[in-house]
PDB file of N, CA and C in Angstrom:
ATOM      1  N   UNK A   1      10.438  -4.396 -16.882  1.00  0.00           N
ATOM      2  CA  UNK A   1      10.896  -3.135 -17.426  1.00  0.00           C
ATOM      3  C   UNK A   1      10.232  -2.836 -18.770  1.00  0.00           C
ATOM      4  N   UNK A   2       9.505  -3.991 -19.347  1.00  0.00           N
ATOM      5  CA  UNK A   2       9.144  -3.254 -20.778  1.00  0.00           C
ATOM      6  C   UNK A   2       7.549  -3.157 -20.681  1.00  0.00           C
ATOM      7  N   UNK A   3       7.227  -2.922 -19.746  1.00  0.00           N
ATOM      8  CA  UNK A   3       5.865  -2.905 -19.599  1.00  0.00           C
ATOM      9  C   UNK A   3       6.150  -0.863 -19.255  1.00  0.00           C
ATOM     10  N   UNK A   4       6.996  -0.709 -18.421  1.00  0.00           N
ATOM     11  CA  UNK A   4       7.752   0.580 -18.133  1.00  0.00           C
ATOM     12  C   UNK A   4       8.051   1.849 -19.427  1.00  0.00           C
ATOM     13  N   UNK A   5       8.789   1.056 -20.188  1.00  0.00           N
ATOM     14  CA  UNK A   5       8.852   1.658 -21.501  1.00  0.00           C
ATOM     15  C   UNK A   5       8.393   1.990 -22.514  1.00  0.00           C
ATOM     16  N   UNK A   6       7.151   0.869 -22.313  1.00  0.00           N
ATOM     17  CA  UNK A   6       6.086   0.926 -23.140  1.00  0.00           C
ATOM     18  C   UNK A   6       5.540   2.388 -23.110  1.00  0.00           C
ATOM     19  N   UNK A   7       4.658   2.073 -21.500  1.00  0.00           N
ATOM     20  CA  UNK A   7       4.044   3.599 -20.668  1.00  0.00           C
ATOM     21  C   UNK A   7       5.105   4.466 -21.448  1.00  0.00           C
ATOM     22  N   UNK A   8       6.234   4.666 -21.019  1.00  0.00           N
ATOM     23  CA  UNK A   8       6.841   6.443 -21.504  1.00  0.00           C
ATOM     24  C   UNK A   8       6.757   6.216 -22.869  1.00  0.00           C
ATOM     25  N   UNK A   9       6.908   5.480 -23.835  1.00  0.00           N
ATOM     26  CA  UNK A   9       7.328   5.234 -25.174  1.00  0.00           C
ATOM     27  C   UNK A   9       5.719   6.343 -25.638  1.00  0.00           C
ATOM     28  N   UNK A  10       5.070   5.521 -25.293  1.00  0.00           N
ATOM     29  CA  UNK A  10       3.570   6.215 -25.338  1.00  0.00           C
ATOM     30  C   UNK A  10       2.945   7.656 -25.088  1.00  0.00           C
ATOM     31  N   UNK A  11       3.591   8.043 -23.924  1.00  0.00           N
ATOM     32  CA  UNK A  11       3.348   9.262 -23.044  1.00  0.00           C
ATOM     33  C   UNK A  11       4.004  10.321 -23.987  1.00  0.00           C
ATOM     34  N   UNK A  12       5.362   9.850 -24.264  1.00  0.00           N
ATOM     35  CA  UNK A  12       6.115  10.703 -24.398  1.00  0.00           C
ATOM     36  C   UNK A  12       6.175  11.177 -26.197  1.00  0.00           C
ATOM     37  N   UNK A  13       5.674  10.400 -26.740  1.00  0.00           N
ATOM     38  CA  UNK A  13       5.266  10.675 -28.437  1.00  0.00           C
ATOM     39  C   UNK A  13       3.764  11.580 -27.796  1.00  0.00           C
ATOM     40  N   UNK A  14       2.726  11.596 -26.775  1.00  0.00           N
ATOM     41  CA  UNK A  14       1.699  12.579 -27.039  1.00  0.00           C
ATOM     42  C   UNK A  14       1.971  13.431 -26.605  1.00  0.00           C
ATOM     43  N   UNK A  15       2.906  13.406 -25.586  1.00  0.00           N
ATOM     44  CA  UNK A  15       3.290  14.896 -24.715  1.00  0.00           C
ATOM     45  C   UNK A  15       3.875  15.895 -25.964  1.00  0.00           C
ATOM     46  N   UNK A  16       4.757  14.552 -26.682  1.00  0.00           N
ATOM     47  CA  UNK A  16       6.084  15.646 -28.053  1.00  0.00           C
ATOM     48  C   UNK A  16       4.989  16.173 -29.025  1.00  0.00           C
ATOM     49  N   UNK A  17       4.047  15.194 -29.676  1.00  0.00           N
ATOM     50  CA  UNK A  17       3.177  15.350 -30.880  1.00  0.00           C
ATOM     51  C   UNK A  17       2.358  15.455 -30.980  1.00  0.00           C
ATOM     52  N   UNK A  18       1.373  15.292 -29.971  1.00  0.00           N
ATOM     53  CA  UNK A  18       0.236  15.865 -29.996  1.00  0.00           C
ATOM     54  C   UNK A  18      -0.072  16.864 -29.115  1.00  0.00           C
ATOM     55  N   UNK A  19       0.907  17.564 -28.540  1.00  0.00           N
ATOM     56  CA  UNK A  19       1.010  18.414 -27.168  1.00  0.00           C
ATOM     57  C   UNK A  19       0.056  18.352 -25.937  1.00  0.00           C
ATOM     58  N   UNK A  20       0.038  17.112 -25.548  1.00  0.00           N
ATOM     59  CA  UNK A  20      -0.659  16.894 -24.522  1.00  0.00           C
ATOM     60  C   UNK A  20       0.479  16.483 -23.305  1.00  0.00           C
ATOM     61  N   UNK A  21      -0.339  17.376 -21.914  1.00  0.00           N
ATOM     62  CA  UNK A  21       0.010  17.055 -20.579  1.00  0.00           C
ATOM     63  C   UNK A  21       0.268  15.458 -20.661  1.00  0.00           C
ATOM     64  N   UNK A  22       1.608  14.890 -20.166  1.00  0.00           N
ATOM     65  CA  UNK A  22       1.807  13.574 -19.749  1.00  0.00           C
ATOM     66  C   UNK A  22       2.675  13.381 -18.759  1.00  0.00           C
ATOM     67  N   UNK A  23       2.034  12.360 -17.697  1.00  0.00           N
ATOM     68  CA  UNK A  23       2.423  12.333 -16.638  1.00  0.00           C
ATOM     69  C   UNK A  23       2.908  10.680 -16.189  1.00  0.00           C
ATOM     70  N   UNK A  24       3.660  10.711 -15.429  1.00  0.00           N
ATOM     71  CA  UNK A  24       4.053   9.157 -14.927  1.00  0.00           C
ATOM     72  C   UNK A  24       3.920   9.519 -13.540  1.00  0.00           C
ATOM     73  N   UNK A  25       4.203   8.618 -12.622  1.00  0.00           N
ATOM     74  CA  UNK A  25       4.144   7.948 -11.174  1.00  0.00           C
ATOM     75  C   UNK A  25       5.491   7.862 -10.481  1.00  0.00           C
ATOM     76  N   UNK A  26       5.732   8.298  -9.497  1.00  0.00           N
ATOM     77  CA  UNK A  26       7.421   8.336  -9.261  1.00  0.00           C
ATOM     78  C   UNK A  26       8.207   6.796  -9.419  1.00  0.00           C
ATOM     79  N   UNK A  27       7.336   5.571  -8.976  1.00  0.00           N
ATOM     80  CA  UNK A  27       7.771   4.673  -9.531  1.00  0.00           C
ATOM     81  C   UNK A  27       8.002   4.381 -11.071  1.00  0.00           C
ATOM     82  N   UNK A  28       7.324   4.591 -11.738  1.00  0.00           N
ATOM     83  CA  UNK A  28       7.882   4.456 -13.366  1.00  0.00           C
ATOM     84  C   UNK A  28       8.699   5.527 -13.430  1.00  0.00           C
ATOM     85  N   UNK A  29       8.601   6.471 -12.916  1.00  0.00           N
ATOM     86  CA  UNK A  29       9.669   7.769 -13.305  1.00  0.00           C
ATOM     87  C   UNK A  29      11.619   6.875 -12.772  1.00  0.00           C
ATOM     88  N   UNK A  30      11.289   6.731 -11.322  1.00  0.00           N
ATOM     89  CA  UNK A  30      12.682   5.678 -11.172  1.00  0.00           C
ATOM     90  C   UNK A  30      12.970   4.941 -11.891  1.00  0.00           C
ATOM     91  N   UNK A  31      12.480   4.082 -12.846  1.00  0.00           N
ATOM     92  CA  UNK A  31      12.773   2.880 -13.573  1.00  0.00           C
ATOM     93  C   UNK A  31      13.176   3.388 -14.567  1.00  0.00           C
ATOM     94  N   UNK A  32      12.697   4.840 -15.543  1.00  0.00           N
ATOM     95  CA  UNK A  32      13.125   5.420 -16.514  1.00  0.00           C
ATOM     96  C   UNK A  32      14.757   6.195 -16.072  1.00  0.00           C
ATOM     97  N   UNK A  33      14.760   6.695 -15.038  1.00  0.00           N
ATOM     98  CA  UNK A  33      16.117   6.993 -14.339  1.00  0.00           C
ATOM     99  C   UNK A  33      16.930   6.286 -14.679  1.00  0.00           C
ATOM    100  N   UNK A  34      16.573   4.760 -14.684  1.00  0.00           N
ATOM    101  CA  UNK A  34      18.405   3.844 -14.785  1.00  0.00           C
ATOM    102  C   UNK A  34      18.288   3.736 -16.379  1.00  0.00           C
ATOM    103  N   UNK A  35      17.367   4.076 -17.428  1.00  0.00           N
ATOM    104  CA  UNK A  35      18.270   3.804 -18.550  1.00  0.00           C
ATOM    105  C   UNK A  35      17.664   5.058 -19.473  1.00  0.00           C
ATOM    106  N   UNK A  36      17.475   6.794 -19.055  1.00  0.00           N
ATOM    107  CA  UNK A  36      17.171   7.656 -19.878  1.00  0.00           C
ATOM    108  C   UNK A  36      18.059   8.793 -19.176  1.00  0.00           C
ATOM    109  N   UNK A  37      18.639   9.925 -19.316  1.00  0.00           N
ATOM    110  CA  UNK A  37      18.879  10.453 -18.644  1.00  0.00           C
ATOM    111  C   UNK A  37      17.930  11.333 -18.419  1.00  0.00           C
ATOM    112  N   UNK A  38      17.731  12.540 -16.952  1.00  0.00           N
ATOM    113  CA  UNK A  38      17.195  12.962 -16.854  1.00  0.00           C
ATOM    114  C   UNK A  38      16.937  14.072 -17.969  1.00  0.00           C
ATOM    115  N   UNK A  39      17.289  14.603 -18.532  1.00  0.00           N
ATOM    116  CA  UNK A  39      16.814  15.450 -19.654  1.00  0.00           C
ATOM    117  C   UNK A  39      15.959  15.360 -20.445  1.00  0.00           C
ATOM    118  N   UNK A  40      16.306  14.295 -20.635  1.00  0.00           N
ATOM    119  CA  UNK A  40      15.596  13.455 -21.937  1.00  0.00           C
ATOM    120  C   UNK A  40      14.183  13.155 -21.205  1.00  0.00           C
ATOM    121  N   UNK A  41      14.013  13.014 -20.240  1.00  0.00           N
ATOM    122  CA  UNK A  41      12.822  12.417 -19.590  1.00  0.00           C
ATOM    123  C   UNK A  41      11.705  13.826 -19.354  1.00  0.00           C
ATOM    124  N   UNK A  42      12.697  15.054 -19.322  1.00  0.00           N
ATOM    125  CA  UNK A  42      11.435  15.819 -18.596  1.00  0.00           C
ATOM    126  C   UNK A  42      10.443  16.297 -19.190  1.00  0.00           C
ATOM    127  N   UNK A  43       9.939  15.717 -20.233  1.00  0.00           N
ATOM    128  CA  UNK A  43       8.879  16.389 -20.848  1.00  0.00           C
ATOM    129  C   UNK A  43       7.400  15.544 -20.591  1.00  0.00           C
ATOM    130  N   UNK A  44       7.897  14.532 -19.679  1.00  0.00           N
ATOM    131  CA  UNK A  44       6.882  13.756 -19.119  1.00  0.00           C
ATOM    132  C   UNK A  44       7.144  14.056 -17.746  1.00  0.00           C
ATOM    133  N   UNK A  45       5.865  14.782 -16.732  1.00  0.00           N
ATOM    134  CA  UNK A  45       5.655  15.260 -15.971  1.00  0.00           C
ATOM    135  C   UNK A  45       5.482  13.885 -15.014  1.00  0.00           C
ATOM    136  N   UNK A  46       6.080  13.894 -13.380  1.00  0.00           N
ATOM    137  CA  UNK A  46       6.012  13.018 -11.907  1.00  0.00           C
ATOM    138  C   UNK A  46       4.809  13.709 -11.619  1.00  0.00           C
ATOM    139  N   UNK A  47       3.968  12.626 -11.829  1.00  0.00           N
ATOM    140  CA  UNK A  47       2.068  13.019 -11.238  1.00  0.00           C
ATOM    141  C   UNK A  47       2.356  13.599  -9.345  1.00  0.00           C
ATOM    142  N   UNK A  48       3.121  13.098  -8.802  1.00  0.00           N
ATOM    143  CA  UNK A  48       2.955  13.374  -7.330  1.00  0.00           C
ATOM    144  C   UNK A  48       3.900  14.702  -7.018  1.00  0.00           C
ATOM    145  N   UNK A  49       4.657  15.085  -7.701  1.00  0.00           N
ATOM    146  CA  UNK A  49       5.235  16.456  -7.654  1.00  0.00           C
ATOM    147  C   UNK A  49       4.069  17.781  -8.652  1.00  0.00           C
ATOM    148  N   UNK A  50       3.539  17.423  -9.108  1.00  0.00           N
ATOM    149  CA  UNK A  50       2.413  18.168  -9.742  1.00  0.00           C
ATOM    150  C   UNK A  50       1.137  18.218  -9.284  1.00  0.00           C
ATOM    151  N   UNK A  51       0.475  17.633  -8.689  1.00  0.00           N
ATOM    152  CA  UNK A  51      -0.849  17.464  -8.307  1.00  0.00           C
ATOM    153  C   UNK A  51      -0.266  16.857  -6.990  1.00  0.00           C
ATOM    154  N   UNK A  52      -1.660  17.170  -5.845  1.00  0.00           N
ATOM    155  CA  UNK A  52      -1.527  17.447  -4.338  1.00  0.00           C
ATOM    156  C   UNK A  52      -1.707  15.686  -3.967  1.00  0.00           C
ATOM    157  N   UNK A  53      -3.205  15.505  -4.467  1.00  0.00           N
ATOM    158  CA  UNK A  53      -3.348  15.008  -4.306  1.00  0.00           C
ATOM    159  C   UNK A  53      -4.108  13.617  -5.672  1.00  0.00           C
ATOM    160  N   UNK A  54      -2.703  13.049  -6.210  1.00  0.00           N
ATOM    161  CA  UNK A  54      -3.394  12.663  -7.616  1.00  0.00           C
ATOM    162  C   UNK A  54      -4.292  11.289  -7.338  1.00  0.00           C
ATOM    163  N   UNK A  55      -4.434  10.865  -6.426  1.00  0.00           N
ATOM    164  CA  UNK A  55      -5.780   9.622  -5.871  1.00  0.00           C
ATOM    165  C   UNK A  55      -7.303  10.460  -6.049  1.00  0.00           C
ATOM    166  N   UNK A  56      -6.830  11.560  -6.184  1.00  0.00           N
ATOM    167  CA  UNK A  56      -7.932  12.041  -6.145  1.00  0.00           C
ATOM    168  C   UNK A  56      -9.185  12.359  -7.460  1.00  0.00           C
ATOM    169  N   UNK A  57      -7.780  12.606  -8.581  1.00  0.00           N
ATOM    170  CA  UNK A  57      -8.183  12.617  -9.555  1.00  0.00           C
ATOM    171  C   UNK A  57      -9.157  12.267 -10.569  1.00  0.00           C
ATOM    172  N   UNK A  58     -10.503  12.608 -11.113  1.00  0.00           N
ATOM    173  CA  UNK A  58     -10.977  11.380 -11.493  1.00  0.00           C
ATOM    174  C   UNK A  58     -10.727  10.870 -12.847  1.00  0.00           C
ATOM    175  N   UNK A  59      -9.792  10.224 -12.627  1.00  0.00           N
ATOM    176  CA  UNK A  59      -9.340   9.775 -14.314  1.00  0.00           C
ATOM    177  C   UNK A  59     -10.355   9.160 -14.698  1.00  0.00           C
ATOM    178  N   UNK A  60     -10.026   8.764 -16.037  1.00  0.00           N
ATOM    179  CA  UNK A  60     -11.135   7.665 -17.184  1.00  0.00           C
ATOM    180  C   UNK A  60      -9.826   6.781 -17.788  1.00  0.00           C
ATOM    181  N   UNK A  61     -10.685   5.753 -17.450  1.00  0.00           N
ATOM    182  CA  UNK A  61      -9.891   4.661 -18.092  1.00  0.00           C
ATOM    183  C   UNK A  61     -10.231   4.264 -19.675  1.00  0.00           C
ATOM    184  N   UNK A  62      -9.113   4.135 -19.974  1.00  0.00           N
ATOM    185  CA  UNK A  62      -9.396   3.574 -22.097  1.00  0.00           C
ATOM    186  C   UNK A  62      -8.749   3.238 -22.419  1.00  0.00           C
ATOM    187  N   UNK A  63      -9.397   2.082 -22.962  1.00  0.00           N
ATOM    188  CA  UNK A  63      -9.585   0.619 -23.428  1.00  0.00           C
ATOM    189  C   UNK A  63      -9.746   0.390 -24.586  1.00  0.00           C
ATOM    190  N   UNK A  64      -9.994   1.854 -25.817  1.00  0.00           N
ATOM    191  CA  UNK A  64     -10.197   1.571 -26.856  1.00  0.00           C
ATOM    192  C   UNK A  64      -9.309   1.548 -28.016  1.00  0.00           C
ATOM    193  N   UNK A  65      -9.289   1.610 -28.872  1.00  0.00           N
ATOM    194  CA  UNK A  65      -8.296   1.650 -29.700  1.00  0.00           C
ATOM    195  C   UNK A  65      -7.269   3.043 -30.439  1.00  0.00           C
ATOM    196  N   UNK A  66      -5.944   2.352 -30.898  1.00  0.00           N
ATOM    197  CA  UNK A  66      -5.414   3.515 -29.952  1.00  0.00           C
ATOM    198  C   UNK A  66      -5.638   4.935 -31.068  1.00  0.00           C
ATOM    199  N   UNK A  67      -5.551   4.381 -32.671  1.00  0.00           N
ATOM    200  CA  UNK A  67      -6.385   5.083 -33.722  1.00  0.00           C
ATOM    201  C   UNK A  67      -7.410   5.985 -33.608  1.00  0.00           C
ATOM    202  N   UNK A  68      -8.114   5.688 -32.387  1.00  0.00           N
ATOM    203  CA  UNK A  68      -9.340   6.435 -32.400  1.00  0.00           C
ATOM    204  C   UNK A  68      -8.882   7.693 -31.073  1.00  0.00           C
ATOM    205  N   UNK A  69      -8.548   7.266 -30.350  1.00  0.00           N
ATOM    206  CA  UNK A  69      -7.591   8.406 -29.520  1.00  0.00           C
ATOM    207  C   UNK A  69      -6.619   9.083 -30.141  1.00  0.00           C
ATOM    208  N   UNK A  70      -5.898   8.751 -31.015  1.00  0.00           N
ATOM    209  CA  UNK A  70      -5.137  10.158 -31.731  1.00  0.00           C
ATOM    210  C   UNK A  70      -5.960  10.611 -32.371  1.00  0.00           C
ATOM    211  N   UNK A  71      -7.049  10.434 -33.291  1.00  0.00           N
ATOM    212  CA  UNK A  71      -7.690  11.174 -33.728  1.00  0.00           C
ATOM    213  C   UNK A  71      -8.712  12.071 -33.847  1.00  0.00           C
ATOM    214  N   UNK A  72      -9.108  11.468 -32.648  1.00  0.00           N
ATOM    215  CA  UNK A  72     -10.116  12.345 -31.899  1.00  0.00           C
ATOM    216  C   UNK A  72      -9.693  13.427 -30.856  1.00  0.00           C
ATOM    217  N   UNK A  73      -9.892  15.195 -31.182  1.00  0.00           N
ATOM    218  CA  UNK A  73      -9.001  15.908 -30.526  1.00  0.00           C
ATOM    219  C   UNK A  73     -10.116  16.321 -29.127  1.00  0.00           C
ATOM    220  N   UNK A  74     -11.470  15.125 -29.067  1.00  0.00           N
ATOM    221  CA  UNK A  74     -11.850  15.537 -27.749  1.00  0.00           C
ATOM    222  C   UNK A  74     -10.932  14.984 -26.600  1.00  0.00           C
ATOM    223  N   UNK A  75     -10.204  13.951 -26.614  1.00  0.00           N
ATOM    224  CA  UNK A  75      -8.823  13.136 -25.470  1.00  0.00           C
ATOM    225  C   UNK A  75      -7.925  14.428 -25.421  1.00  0.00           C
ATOM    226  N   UNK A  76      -7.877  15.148 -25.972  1.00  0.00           N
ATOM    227  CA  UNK A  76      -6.139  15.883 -25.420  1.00  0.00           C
ATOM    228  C   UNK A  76      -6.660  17.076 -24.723  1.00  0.00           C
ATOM    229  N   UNK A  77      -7.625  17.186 -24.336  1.00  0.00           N
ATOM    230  CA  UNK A  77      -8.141  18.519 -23.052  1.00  0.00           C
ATOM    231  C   UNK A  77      -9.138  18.136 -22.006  1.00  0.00           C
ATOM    232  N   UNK A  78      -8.892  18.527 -21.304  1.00  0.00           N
ATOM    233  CA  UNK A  78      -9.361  18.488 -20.175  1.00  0.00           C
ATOM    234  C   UNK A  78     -10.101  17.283 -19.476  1.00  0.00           C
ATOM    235  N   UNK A  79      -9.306  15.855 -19.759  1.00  0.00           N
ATOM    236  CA  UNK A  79      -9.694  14.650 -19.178  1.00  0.00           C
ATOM    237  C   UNK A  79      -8.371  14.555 -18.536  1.00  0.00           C
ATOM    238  N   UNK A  80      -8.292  13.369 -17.945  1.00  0.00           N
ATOM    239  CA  UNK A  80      -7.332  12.434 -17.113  1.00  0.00           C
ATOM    240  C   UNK A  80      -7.573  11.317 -17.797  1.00  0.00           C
ATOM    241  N   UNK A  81      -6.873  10.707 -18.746  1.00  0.00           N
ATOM    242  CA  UNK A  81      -7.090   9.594 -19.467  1.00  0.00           C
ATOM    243  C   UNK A  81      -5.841   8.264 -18.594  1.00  0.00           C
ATOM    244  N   UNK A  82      -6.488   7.378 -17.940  1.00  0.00           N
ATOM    245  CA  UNK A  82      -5.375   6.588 -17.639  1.00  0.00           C
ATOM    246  C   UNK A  82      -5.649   5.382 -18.803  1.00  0.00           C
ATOM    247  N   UNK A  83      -4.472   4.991 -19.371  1.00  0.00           N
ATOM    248  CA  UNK A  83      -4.273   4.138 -20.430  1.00  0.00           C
ATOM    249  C   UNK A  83      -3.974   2.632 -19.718  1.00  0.00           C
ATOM    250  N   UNK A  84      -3.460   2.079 -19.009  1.00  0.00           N
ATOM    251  CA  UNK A  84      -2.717   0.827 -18.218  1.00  0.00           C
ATOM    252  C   UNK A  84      -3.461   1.032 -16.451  1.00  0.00           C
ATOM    253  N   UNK A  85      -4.684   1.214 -16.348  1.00  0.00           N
ATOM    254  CA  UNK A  85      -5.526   0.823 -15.058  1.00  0.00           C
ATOM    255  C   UNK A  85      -4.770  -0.175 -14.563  1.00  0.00           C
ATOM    256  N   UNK A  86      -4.769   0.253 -12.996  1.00  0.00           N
ATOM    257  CA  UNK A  86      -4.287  -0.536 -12.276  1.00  0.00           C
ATOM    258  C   UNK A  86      -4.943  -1.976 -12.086  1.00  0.00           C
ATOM    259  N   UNK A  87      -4.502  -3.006 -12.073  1.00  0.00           N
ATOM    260  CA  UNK A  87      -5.511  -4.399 -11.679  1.00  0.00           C
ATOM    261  C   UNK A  87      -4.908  -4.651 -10.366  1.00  0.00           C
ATOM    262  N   UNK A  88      -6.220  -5.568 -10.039  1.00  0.00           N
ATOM    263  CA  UNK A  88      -6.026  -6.285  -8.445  1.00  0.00           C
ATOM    264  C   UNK A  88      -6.694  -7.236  -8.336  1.00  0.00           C
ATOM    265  N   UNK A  89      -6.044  -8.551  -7.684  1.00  0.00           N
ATOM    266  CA  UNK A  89      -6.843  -9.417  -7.548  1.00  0.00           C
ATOM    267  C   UNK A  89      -8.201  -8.789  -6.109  1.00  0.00           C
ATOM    268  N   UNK A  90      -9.077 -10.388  -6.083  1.00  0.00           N
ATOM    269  CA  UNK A  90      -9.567 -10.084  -5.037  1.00  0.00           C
ATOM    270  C   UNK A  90      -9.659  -9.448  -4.234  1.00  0.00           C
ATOM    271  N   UNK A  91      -8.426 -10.079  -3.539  1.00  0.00           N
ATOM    272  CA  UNK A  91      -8.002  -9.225  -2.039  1.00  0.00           C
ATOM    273  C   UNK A  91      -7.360  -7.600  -2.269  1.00  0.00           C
ATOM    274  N   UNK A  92      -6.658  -7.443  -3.385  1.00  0.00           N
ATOM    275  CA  UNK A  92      -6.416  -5.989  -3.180  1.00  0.00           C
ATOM    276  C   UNK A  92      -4.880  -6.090  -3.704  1.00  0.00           C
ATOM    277  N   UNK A  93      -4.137  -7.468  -3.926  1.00  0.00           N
ATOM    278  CA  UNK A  93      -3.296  -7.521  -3.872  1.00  0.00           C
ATOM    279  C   UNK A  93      -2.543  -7.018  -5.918  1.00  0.00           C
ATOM    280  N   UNK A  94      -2.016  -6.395  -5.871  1.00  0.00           N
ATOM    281  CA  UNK A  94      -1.716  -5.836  -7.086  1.00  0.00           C
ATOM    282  C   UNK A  94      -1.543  -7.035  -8.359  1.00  0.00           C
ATOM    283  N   UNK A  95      -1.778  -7.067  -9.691  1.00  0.00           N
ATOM    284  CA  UNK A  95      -1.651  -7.716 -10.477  1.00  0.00           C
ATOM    285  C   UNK A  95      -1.708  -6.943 -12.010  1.00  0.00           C
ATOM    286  N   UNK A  96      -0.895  -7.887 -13.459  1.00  0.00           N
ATOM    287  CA  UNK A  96      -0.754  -6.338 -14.504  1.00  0.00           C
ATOM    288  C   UNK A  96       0.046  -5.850 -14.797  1.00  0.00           C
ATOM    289  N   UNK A  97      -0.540  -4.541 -15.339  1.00  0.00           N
ATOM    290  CA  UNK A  97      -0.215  -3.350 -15.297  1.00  0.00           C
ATOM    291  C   UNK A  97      -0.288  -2.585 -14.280  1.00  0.00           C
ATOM    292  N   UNK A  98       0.800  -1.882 -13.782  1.00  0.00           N
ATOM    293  CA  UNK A  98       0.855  -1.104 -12.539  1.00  0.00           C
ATOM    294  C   UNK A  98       1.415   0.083 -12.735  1.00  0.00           C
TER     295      UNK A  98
END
């Protein structure tokens, strides 16, 4: 769960303060369900109720530091920045951040 909180803790200070689009995954969105109420949550957008098809997306992954992303106002338009890339072992089998 605090890998969970982290993600919104994050999302949800750029969505409030830097007015950027932020989105979660219906799975992290459930996990925020049992301890936020929904109100409080909606200013972070469910990627699969918004976009058709969000696999499709071509996000960018970053890795850099996080100083240099708030301050740089080329990140808050018109990318897909995923912050916590999914890992997998070998086979495919999930590992991580998810």
């Amino acid at each position: 769960m605090g890998n969970q909180l982290l993600s919104y803790a994050l999302l949800s200070h750029f969505s409030r303060k830097l007015k950027m689009r932020a989105f979660v995954n219906s799975e992290l969105r459930h996990y925020l369900n049992k301890v936020f109420t929904e109100d409080s949550i909606q200013h972070v957008e469910i990627m699969e109720e918004t976009f058709c098809n969000p696999n499709d997306i071509p996000w960018e992954s970053y890795s850099g530091h996080i100083k240099d992303f708030l301050n740089k106002e080329e990140y808050r338009k018109g990318r897909f920045i995923l912050f916590f890339p999914p890992k997998t072992e070998k086979d495919g089998t999930p590992k991580g951040y998810r």
